[in-house]
C-alpha atoms as a PDB file:
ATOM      1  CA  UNK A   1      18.298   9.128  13.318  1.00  0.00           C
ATOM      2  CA  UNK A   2      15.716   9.214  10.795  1.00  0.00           C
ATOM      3  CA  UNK A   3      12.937   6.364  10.570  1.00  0.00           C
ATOM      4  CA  UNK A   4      11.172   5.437   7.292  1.00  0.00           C
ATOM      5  CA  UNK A   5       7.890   3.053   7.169  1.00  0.00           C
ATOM      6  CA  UNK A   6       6.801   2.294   3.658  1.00  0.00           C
ATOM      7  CA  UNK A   7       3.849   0.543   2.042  1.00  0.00           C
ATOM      8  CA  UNK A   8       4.323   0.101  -1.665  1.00  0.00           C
ATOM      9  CA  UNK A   9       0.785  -0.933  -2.843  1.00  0.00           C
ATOM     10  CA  UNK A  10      -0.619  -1.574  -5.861  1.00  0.00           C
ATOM     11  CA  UNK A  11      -2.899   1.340  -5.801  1.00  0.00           C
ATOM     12  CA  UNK A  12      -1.150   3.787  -3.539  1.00  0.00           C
ATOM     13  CA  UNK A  13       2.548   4.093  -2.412  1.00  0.00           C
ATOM     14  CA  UNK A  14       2.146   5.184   0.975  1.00  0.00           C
ATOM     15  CA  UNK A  15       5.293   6.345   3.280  1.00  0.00           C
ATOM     16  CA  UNK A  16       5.913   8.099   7.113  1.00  0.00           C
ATOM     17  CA  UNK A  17       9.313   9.838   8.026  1.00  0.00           C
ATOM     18  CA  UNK A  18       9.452  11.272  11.626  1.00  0.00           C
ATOM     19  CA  UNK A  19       8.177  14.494   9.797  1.00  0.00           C
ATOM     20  CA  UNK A  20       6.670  13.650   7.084  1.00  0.00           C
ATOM     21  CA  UNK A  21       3.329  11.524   6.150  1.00  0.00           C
ATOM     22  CA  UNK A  22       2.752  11.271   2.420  1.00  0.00           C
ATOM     23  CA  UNK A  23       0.875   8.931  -0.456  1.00  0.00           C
ATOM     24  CA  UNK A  24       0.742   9.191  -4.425  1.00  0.00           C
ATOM     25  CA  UNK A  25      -0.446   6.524  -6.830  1.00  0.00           C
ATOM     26  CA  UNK A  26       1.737   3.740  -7.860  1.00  0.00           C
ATOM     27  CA  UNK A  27       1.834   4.398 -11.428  1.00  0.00           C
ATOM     28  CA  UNK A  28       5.569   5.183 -13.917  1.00  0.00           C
ATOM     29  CA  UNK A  29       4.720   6.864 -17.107  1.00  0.00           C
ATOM     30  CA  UNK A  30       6.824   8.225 -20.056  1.00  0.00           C
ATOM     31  CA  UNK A  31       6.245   9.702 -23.768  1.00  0.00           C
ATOM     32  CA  UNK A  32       8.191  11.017 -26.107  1.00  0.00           C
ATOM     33  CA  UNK A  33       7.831  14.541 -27.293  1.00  0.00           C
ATOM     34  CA  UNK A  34       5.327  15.288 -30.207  1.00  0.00           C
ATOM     35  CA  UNK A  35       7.365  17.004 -33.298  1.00  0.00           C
ATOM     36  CA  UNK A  36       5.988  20.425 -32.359  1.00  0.00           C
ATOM     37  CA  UNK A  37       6.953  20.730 -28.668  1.00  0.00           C
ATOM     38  CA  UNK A  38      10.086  22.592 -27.920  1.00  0.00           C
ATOM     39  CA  UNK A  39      11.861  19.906 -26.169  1.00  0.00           C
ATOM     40  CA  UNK A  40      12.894  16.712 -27.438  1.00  0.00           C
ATOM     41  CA  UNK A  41      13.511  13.378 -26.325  1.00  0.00           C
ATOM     42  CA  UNK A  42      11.295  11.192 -23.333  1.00  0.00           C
ATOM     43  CA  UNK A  43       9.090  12.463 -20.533  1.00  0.00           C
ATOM     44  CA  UNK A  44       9.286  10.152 -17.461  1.00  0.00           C
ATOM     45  CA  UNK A  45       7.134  10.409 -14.727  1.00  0.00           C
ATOM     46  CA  UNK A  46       6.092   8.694 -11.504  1.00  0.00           C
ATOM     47  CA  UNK A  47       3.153   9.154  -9.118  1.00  0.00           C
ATOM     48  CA  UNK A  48       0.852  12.187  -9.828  1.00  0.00           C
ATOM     49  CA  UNK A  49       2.838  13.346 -12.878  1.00  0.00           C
ATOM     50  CA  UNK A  50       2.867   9.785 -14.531  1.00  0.00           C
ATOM     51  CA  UNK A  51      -1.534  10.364 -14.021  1.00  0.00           C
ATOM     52  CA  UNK A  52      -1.048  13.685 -15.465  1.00  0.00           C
ATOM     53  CA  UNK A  53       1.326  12.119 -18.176  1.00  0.00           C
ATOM     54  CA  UNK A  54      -1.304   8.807 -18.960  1.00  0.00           C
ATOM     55  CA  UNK A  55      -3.439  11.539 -20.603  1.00  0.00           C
ATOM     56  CA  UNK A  56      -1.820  11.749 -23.882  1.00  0.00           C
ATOM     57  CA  UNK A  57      -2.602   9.382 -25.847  1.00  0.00           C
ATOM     58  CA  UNK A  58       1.301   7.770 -26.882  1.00  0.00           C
ATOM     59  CA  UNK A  59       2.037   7.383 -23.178  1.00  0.00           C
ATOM     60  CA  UNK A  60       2.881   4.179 -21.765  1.00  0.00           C
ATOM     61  CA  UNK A  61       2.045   3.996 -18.340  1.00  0.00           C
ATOM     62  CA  UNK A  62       3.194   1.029 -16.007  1.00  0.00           C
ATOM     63  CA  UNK A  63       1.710  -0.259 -13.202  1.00  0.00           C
ATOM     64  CA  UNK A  64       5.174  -1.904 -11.071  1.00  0.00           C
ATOM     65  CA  UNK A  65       2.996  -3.386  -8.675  1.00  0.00           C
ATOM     66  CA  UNK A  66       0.098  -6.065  -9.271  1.00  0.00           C
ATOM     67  CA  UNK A  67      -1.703  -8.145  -6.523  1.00  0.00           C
ATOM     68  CA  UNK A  68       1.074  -6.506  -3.850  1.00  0.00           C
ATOM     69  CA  UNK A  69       4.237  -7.460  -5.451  1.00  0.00           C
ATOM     70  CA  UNK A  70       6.564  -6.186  -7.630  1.00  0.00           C
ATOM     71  CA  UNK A  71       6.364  -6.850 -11.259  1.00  0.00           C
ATOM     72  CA  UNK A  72       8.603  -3.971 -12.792  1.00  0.00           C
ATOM     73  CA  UNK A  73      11.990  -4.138 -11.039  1.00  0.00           C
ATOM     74  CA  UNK A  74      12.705  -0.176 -12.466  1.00  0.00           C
ATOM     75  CA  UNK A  75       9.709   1.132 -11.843  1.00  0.00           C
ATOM     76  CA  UNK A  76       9.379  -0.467  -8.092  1.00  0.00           C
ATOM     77  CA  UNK A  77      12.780   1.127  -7.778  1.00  0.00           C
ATOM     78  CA  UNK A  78      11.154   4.747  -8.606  1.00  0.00           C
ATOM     79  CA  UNK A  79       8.354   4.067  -6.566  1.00  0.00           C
ATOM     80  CA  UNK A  80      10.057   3.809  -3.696  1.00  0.00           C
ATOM     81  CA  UNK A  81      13.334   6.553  -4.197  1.00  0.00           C
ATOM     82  CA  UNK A  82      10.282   9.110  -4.990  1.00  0.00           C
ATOM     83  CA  UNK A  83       8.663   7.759  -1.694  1.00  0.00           C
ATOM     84  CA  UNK A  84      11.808   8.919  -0.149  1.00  0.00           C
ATOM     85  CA  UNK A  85      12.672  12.087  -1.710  1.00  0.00           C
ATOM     86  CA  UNK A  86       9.516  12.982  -0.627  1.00  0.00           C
ATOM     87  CA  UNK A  87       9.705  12.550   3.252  1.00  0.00           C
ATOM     88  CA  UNK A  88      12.854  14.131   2.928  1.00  0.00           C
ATOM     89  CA  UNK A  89      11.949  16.940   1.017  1.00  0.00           C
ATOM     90  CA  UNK A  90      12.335  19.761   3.014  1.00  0.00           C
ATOM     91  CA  UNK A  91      16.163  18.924   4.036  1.00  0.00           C
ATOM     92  CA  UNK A  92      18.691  20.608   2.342  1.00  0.00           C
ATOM     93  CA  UNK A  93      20.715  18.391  -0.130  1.00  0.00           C
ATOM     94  CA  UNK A  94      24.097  17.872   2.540  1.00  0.00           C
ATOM     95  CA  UNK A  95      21.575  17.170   5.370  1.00  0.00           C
ATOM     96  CA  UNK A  96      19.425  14.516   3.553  1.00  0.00           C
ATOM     97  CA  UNK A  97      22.593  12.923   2.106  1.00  0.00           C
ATOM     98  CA  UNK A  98      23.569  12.555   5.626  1.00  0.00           C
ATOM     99  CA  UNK A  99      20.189  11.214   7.218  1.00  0.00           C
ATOM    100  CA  UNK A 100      19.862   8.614   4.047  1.00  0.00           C
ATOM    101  CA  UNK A 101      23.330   6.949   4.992  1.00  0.00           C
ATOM    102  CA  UNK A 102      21.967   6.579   8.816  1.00  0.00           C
ATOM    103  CA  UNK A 103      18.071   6.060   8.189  1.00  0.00           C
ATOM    104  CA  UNK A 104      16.121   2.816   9.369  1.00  0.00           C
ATOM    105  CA  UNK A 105      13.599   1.816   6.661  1.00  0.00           C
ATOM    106  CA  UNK A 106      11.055  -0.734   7.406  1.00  0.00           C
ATOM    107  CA  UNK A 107       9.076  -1.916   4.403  1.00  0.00           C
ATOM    108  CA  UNK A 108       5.681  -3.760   4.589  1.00  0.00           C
ATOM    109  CA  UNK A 109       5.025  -7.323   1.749  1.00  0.00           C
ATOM    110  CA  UNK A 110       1.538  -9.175   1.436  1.00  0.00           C
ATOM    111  CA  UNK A 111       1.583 -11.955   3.614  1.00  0.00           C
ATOM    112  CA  UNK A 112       2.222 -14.604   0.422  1.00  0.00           C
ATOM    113  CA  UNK A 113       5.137 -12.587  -1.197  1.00  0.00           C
ATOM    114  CA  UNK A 114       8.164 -13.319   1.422  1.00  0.00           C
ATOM    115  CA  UNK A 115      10.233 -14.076  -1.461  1.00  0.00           C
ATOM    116  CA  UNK A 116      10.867 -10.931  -2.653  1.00  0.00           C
ATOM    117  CA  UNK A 117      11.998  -9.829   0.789  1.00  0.00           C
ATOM    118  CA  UNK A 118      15.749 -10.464   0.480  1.00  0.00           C
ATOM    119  CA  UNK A 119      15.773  -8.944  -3.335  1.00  0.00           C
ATOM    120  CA  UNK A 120      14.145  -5.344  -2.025  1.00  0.00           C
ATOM    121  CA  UNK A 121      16.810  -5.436   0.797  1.00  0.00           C
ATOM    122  CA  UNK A 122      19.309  -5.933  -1.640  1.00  0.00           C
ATOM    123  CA  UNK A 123      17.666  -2.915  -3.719  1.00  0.00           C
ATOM    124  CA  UNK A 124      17.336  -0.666  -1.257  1.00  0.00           C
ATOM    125  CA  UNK A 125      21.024  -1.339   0.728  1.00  0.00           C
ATOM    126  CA  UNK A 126      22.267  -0.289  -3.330  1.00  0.00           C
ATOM    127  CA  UNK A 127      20.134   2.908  -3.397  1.00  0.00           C
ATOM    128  CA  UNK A 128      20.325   4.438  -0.081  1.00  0.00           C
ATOM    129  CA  UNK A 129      23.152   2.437   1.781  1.00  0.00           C
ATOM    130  CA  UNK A 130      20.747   2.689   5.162  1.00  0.00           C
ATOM    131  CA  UNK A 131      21.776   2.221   8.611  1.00  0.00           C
ATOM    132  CA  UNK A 132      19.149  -0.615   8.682  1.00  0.00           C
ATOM    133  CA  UNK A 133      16.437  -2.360   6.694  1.00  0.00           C
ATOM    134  CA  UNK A 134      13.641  -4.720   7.646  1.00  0.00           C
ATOM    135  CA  UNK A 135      11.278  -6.034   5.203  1.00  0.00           C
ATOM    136  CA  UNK A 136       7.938  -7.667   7.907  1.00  0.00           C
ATOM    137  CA  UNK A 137       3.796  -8.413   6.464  1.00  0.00           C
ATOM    138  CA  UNK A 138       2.751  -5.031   6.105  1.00  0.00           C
ATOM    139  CA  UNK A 139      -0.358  -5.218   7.919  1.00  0.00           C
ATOM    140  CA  UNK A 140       1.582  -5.666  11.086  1.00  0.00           C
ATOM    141  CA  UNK A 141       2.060  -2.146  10.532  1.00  0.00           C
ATOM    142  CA  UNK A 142      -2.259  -2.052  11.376  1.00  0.00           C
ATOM    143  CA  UNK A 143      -1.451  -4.140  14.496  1.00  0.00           C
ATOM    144  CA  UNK A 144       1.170  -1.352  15.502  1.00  0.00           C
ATOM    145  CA  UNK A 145      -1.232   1.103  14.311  1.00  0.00           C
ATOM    146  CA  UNK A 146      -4.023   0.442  16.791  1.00  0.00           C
ATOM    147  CA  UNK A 147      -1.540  -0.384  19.700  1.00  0.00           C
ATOM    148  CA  UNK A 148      -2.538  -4.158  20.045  1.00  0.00           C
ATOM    149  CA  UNK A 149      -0.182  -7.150  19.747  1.00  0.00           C
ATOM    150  CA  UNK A 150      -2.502  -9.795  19.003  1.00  0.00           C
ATOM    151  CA  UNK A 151      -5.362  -9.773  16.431  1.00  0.00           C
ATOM    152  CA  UNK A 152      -6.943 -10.682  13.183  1.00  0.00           C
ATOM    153  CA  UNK A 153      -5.836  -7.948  10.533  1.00  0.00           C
ATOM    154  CA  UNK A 154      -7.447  -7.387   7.581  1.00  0.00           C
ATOM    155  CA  UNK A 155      -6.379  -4.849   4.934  1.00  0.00           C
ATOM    156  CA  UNK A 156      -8.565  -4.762   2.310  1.00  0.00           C
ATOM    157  CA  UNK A 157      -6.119  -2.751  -0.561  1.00  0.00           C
ATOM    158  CA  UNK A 158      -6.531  -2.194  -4.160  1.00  0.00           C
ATOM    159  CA  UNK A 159      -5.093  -5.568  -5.964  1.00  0.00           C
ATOM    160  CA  UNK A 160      -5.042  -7.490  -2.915  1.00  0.00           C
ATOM    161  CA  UNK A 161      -6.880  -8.669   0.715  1.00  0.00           C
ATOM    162  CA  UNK A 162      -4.737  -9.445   3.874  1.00  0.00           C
ATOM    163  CA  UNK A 163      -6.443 -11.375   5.798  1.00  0.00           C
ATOM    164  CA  UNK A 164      -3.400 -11.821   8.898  1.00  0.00           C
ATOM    165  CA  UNK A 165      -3.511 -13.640  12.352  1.00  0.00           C
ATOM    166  CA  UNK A 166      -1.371 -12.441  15.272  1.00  0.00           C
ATOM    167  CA  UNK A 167      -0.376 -13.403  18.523  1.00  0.00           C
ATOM    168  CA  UNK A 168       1.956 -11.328  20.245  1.00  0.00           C
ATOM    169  CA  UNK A 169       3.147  -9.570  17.177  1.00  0.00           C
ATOM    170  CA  UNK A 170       4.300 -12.898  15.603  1.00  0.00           C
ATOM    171  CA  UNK A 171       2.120 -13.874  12.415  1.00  0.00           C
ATOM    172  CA  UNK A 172       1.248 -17.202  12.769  1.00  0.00           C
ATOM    173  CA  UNK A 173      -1.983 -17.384   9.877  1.00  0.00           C
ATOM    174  CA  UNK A 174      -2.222 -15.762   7.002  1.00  0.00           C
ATOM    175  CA  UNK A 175      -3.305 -15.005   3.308  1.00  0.00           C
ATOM    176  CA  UNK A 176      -3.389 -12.987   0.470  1.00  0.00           C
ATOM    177  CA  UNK A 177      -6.667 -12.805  -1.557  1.00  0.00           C
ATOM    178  CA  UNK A 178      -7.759 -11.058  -5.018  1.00  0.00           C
ATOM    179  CA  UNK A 179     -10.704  -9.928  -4.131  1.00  0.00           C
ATOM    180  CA  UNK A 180     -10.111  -6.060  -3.489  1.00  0.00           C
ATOM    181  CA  UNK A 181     -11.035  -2.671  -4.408  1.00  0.00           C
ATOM    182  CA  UNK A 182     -10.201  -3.838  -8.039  1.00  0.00           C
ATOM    183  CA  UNK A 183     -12.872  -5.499  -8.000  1.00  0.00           C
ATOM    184  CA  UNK A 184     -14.878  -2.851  -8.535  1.00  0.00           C
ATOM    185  CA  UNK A 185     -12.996  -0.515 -10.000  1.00  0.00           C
ATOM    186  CA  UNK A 186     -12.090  -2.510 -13.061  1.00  0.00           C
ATOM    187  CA  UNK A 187     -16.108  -2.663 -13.700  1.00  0.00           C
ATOM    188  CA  UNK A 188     -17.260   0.383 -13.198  1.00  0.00           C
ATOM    189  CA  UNK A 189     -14.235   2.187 -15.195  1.00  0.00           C
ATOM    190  CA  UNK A 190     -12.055   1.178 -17.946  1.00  0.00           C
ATOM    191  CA  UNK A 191      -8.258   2.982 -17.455  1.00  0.00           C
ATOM    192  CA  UNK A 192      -5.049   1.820 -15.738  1.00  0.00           C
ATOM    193  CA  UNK A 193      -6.200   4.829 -13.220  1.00  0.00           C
ATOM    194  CA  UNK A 194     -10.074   4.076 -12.668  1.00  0.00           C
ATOM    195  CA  UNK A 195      -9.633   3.512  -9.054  1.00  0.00           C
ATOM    196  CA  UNK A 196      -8.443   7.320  -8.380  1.00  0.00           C
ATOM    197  CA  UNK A 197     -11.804   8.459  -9.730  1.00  0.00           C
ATOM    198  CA  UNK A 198     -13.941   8.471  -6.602  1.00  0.00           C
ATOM    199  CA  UNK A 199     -16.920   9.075  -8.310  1.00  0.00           C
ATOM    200  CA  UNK A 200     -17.205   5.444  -9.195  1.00  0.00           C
ATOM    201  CA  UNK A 201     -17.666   4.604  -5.675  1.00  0.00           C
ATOM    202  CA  UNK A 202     -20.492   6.481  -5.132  1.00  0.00           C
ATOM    203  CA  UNK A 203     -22.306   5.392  -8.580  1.00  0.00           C
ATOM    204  CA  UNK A 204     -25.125   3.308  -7.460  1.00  0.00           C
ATOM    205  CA  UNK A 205     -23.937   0.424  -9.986  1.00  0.00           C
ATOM    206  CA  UNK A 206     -21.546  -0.080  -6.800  1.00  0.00           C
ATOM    207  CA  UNK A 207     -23.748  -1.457  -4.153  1.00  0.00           C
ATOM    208  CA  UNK A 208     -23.849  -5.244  -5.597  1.00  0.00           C
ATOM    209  CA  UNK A 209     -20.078  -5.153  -6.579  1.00  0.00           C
ATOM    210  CA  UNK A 210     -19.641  -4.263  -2.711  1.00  0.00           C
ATOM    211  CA  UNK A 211     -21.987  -7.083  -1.547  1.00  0.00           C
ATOM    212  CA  UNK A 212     -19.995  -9.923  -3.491  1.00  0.00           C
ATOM    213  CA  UNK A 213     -16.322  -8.391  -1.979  1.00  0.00           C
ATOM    214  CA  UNK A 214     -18.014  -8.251   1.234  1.00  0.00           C
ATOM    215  CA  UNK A 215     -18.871 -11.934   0.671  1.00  0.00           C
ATOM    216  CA  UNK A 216     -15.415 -12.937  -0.527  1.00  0.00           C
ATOM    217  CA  UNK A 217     -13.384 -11.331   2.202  1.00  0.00           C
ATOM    218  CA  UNK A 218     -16.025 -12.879   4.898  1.00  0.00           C
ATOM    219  CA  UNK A 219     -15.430 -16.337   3.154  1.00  0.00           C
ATOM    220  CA  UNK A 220     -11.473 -16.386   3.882  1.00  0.00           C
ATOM    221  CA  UNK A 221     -11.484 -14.549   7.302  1.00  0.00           C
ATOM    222  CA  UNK A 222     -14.160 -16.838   8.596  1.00  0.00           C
ATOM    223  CA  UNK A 223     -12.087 -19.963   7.198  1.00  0.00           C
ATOM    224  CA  UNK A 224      -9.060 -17.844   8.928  1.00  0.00           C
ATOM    225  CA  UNK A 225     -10.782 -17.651  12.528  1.00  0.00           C
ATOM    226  CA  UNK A 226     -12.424 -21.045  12.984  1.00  0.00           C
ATOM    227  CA  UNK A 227     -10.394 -21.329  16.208  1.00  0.00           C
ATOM    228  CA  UNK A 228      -9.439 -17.816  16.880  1.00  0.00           C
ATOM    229  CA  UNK A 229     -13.030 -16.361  17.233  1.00  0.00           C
ATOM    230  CA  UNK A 230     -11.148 -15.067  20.586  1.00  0.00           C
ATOM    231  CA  UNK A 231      -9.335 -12.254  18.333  1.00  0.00           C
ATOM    232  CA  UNK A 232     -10.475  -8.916  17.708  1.00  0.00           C
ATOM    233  CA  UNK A 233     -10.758  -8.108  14.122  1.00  0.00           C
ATOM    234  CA  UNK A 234      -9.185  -4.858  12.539  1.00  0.00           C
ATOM    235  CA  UNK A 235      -9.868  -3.527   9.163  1.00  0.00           C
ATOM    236  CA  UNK A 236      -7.196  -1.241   7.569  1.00  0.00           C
ATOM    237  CA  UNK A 237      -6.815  -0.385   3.900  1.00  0.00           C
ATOM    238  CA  UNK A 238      -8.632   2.395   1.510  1.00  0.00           C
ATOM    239  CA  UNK A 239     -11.060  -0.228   1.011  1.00  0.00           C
ATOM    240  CA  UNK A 240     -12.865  -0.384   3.996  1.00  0.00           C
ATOM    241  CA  UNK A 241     -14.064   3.682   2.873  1.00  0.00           C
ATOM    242  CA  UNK A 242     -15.604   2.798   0.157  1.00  0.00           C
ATOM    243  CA  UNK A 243     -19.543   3.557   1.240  1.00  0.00           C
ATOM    244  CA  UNK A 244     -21.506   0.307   2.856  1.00  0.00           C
ATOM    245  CA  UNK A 245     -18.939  -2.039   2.877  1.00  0.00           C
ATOM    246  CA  UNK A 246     -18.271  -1.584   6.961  1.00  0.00           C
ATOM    247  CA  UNK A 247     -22.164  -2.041   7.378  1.00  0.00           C
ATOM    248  CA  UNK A 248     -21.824  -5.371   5.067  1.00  0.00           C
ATOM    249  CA  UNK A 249     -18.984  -6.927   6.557  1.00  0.00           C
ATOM    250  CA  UNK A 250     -19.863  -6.132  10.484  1.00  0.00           C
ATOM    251  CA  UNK A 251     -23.671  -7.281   9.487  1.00  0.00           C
ATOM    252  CA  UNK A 252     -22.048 -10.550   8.386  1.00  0.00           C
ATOM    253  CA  UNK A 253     -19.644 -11.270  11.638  1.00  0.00           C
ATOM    254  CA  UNK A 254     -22.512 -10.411  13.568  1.00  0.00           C
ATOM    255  CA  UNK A 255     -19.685  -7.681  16.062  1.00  0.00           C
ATOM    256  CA  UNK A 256     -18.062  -4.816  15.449  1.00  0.00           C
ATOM    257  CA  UNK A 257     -14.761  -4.037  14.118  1.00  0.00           C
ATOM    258  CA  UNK A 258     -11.744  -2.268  14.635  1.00  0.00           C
ATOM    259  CA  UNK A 259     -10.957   0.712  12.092  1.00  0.00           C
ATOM    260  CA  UNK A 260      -7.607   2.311  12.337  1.00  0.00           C
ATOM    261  CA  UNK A 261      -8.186   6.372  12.741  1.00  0.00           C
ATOM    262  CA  UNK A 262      -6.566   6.492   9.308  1.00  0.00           C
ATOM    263  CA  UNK A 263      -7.056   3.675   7.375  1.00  0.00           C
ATOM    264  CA  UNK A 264      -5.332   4.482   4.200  1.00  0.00           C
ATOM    265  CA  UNK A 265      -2.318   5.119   5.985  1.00  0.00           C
ATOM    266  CA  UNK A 266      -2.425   2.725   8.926  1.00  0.00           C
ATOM    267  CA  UNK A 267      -0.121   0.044   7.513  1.00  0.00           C
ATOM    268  CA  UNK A 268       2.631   2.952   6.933  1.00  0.00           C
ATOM    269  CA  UNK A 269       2.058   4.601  10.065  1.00  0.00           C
ATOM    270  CA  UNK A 270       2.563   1.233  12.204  1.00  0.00           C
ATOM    271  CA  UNK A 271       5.941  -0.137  10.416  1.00  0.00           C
ATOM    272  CA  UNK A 272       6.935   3.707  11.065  1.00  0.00           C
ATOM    273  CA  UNK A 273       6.531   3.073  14.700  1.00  0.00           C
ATOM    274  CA  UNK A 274       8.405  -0.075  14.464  1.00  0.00           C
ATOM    275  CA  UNK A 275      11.702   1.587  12.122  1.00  0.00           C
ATOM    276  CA  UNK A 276      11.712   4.271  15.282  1.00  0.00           C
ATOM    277  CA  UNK A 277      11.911   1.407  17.761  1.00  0.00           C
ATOM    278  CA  UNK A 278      15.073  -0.410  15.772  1.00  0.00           C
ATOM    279  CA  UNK A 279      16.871   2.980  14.989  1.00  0.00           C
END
């Protein structure tokens, strides 16, 4: 039985199979063919060959997910059969026919976007007809992660914050915020893919940017723990590697934090653990 854990993000898609663990921007592109190139008709493109695509300058690139949830029903549909194709690349076509129609998926939604749980069941049961499908908040998948059932997780991501409580795996606070690593990366560059230049977070120009997201994540999670100062706090997400913002948010809570071995990946990783406990 084959177990799937997927974070569709709006930066990164990011997805772990029980052999696989892999991650490519969330980005569609297409173009048609210039007049002089032997092939005719549209280019489409999703991942690292939509980035590789958004450099001519007719290409229409779409973003399907913005602040965590879907926006582009077609395109979050590539997103995630390419997230699949990939962790079961490797299988010959009969053998991955057979493990899609007896995988358990389990997908991971901001905190604020339950409502579009039921419709991505729906979309996956039509494209992969899956033994099982569970759609939970995707930083439980952090919680899992780091092997702790109760906690404060938060997963600071590309469009959006999590900021999560947890008491014996049950959320019972939460909220999404749009303060994130777009934040910066919309200043400091000016394409749809900025953020996968790392250079910009090393420009010095970053340092205040990180200060003031530092200062808007502590506002909500301090609102968040007023009477659950009890909790340890995790940090997941590719923004907690972007340089000094660890250093600013622990010098602000005054304690240390929790940082998931790989952060990036954490949320993935965790609701991977929990599809291998359901299969």
């Amino acid at each position: 039985m084959t177990a799937i854990g997927l974070d569709v993000g709006t930066g990164f898609v990011k997805c772990v199979s029980d052999t696989k663990k892999i991650k490519f921007p969330s980005l569609c592109a297409y173009r048609q063919h210039a007049i002089w190139e032997s092939k005719k008709g549209k280019i489409e493109a999703v991942g690292y060959e939509a980035v590789k695509i958004s450099e001519y300058p007719d290409a229409v690139v779409i973003r399907p997910v913005m602040l965590g949830r879907p926006v582009h029903e077609k395109g979050f549909e590539e997103l995630v059969k390419k997230a699949v194709e990939l962790v079961l690349q490797n299988n010959d076509a009969i053998r991955q026919e057979s493990e899609l129609a007896k995988f358990c998926m389990v997908i991971g939604l901001p905190y604020e976007a339950r409502s579009h749980a039921k419709n991505i069941q729906k979309m996956i049961t039509r494209l992969f007809h899956p033994k099982r499908c569970d759609v939970v908040p995707q930083v439980l998948g952090t919680l899992i992660d780091v092997d702790l059932s109760s906690a404060i997780v938060t997963s600071i991501g590309q469009g959006t914050t999590e900021i999560v409580a947890f008491k014996d795996y049950s959320a019972i606070r939460g909220i999404s915020i749009h303060h994130a690593v777009n934040d910066i990366s919309s200043k400091l560059g000016t394409s749809k893919t900025a953020y996968l230049d790392n250079d910009i977070f090393t420009n010095p120009q970053v340092n205040p940017l990180v200060t003031m997201l530092a200062d808007s994540i502590l506002d909500d999670l301090n609102g968040m723990r007023q009477d659950l100062q009890h909790l340890p706090i995790v940090v997941s997400g590719g923004g907690i590697m972007i340089p000094g913002l660890k250093e600013a948010i622990e010098t602000r809570l005054s304690q240390d934090i929790i940082i998931p071995q790989d952060p990036v990946m954490s949320n993935a990783l965790g609701l991977f653990k929990l599809a291998s406990q359901e299969c």
